[in-house]
Protein backbone atom coordinates (compact mmCIF):
# COMPACT_ATOMS: atom_id res chain seq x y z
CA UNK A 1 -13.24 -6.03 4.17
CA UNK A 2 -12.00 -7.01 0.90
CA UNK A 3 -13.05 -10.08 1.09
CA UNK A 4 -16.08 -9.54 2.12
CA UNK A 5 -16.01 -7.08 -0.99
CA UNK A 6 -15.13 -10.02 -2.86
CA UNK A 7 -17.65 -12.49 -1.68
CA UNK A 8 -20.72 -9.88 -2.31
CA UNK A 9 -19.43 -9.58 -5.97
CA UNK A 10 -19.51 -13.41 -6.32
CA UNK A 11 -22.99 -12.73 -5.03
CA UNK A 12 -24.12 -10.62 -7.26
CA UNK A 13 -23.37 -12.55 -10.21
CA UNK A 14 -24.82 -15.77 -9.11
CA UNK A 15 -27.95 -13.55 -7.87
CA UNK A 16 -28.28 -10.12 -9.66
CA UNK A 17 -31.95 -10.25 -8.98
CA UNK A 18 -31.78 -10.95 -4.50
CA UNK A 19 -28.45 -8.71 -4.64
CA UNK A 20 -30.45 -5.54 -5.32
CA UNK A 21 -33.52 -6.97 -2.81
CA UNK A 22 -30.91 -7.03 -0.32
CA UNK A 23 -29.55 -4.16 -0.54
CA UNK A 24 -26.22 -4.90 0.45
CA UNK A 25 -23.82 -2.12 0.71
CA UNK A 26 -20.80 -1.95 -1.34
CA UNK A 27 -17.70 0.40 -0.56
CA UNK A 28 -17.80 3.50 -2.19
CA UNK A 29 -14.97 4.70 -4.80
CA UNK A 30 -13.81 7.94 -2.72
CA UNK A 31 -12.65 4.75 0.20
CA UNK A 32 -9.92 3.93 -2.25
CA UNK A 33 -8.08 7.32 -1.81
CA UNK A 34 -8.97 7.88 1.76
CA UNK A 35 -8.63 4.54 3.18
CA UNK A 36 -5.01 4.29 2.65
CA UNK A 37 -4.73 7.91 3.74
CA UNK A 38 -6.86 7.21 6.71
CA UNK A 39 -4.55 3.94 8.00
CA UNK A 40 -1.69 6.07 8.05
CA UNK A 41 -2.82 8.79 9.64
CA UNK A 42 -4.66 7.14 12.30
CA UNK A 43 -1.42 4.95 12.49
CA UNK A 44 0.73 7.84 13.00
CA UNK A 45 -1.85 9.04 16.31
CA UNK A 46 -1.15 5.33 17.59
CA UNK A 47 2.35 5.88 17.06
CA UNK A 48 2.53 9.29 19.35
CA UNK A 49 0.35 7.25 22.16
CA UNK A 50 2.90 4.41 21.80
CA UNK A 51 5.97 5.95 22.46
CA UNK A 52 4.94 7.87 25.21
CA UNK A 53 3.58 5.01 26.98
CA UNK A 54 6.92 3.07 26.38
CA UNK A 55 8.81 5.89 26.93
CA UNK A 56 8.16 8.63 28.37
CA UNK A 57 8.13 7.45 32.15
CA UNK A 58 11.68 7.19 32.05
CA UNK A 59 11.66 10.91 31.94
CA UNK A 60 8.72 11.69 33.61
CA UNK A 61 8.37 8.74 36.13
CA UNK A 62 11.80 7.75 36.84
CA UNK A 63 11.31 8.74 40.97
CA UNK A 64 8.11 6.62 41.07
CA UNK A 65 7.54 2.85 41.81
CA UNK A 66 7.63 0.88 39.12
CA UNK A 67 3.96 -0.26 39.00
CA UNK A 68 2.85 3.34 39.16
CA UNK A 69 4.72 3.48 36.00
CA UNK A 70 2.98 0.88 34.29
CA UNK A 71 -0.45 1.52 35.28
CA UNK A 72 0.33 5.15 33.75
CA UNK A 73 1.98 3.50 30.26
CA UNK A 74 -1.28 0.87 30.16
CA UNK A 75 -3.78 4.08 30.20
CA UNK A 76 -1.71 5.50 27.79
CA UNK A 77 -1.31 2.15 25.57
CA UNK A 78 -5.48 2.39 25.43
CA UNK A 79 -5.45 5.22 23.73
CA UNK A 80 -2.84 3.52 21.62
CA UNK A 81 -5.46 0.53 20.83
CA UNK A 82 -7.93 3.00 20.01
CA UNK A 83 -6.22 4.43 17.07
CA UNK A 84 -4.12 0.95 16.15
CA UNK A 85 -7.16 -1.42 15.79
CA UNK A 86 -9.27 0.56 13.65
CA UNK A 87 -6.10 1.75 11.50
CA UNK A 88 -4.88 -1.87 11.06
CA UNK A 89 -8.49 -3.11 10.32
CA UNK A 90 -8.61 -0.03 7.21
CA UNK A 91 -4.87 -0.61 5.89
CA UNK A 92 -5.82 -4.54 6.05
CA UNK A 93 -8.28 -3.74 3.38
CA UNK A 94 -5.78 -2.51 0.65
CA UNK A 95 -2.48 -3.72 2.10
CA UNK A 96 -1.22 -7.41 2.91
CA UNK A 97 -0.20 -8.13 6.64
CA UNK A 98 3.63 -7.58 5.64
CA UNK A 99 3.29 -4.47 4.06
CA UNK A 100 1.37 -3.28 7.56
CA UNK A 101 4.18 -4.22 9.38
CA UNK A 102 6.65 -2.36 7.50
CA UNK A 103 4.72 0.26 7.89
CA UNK A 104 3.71 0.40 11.12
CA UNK A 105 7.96 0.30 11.26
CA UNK A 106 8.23 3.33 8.99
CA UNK A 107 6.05 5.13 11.16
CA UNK A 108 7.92 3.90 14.39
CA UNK A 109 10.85 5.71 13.46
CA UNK A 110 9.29 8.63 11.86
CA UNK A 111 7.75 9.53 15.43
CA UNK A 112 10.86 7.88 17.73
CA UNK A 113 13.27 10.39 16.17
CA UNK A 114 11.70 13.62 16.81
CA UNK A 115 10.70 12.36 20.57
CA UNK A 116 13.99 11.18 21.36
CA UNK A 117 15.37 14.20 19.99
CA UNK A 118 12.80 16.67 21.49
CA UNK A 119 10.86 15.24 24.10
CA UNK A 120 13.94 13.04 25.95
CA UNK A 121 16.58 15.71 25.04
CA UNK A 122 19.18 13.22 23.26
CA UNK A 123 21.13 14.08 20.33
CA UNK A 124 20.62 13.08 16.85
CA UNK A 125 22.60 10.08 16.04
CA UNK A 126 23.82 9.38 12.22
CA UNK A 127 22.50 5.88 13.14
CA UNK A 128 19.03 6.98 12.79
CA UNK A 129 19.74 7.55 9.10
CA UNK A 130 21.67 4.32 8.10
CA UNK A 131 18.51 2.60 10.49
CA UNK A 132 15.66 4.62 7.84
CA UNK A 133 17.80 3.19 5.23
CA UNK A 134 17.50 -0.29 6.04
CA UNK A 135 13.73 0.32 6.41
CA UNK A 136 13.82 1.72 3.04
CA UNK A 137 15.22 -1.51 1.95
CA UNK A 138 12.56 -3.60 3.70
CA UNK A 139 9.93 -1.30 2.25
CA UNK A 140 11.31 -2.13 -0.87
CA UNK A 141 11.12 -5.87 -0.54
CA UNK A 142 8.02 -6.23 1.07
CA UNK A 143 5.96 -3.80 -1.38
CA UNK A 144 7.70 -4.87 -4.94
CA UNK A 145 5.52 -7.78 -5.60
C-alpha cells in the first residue's frame, strides 16, 4: 500500500488537474495510528489460532489417528490465515518484511508462554526469559535503522 501511496503522489504532481477527475483515494491520517495498532492486534488473534492448531492436539488429540489430527490443526490453521494475511498485508504498509518477522516472533512467544503454561499444564521455565531476551536483541537490530 505504500507504494501504491507513493506512486499516486508522483501522480498527482505530474497531473494535479486528472488527479482530482479521478478521484483517487488516498489513506486517511487516523490509518497511521491504527494501522500499526491494527497489525498487531489482528497478529496476536493469528497467533492464538496458531498455536492451538500446532499444539493443542497433543493434549487434546493424542488417542486419535494421526490424520484426524491434522485435518483438525488445518481447520484451525484457516482461521489462522484469516487473521495472518490481512495483518501482514496492514503491518507491510508501515513496517519492512524484517521488522514483520520479528514481530510476528515477539508475538509467538508472548502467546506460547501463557498456553504452555496454562493450557498444556507445564511449568514456567527461566528459559523463556533468557529466550524474550534474545528477541529483545533481534528487535533491537532489526528496528534501529
Amino acid at each position: 500500500m505504500l507504494l501504491i501511496n507513493r506512486v499516486k503522489l508522483l501522480y498527482r504532481k505530474a497531473h494535479p488537474d486528472l488527479f482530482d477527475v479521478l478521484l483517487i483515494p488516498t489513506m486517511p491520517n487516523q490509518m497511521n495510528v491504527f494501522g500499526p495498532l491494527s497489525f498487531v492486534g489482528l497478529l496476536m488473534l493469528s497467533n492464538v489460532f496458531m498455536t492451538f492448531a500446532w499444539y493443542a492436539h497433543l493434549k487434546n488429540l493424542s488417542s486419535a489417528p494421526w490424520w484426524i489430527a491434522v485435518f483438525v490443526s488445518w481447520s484451525i490453521a484457516l482461521l489462522e490465515y484469516a487473521f495472518q494475511v490481512p495483518a501482514n498485508r496492514i503491518g507491510y504498509q508501515y513496517f519492512s518484511l524484517s521488522q514483520l518477522k520479528i514481530t510476528q516472533e515477539v508475538i509467538t512467544l508472548g502467546v506460547f508462554i501463557p498456553f504452555a503454561m496454562f493450557y498444556m499444564n507445564e511449568p514456567f521455565k527461566t528459559d523463556y526469559i533468557w529466550a524474550g531476551c534474545c528477541l529483545l536483541g533481534a528487535v533491537y537490530f532489526i528496528f534501529r535503522s
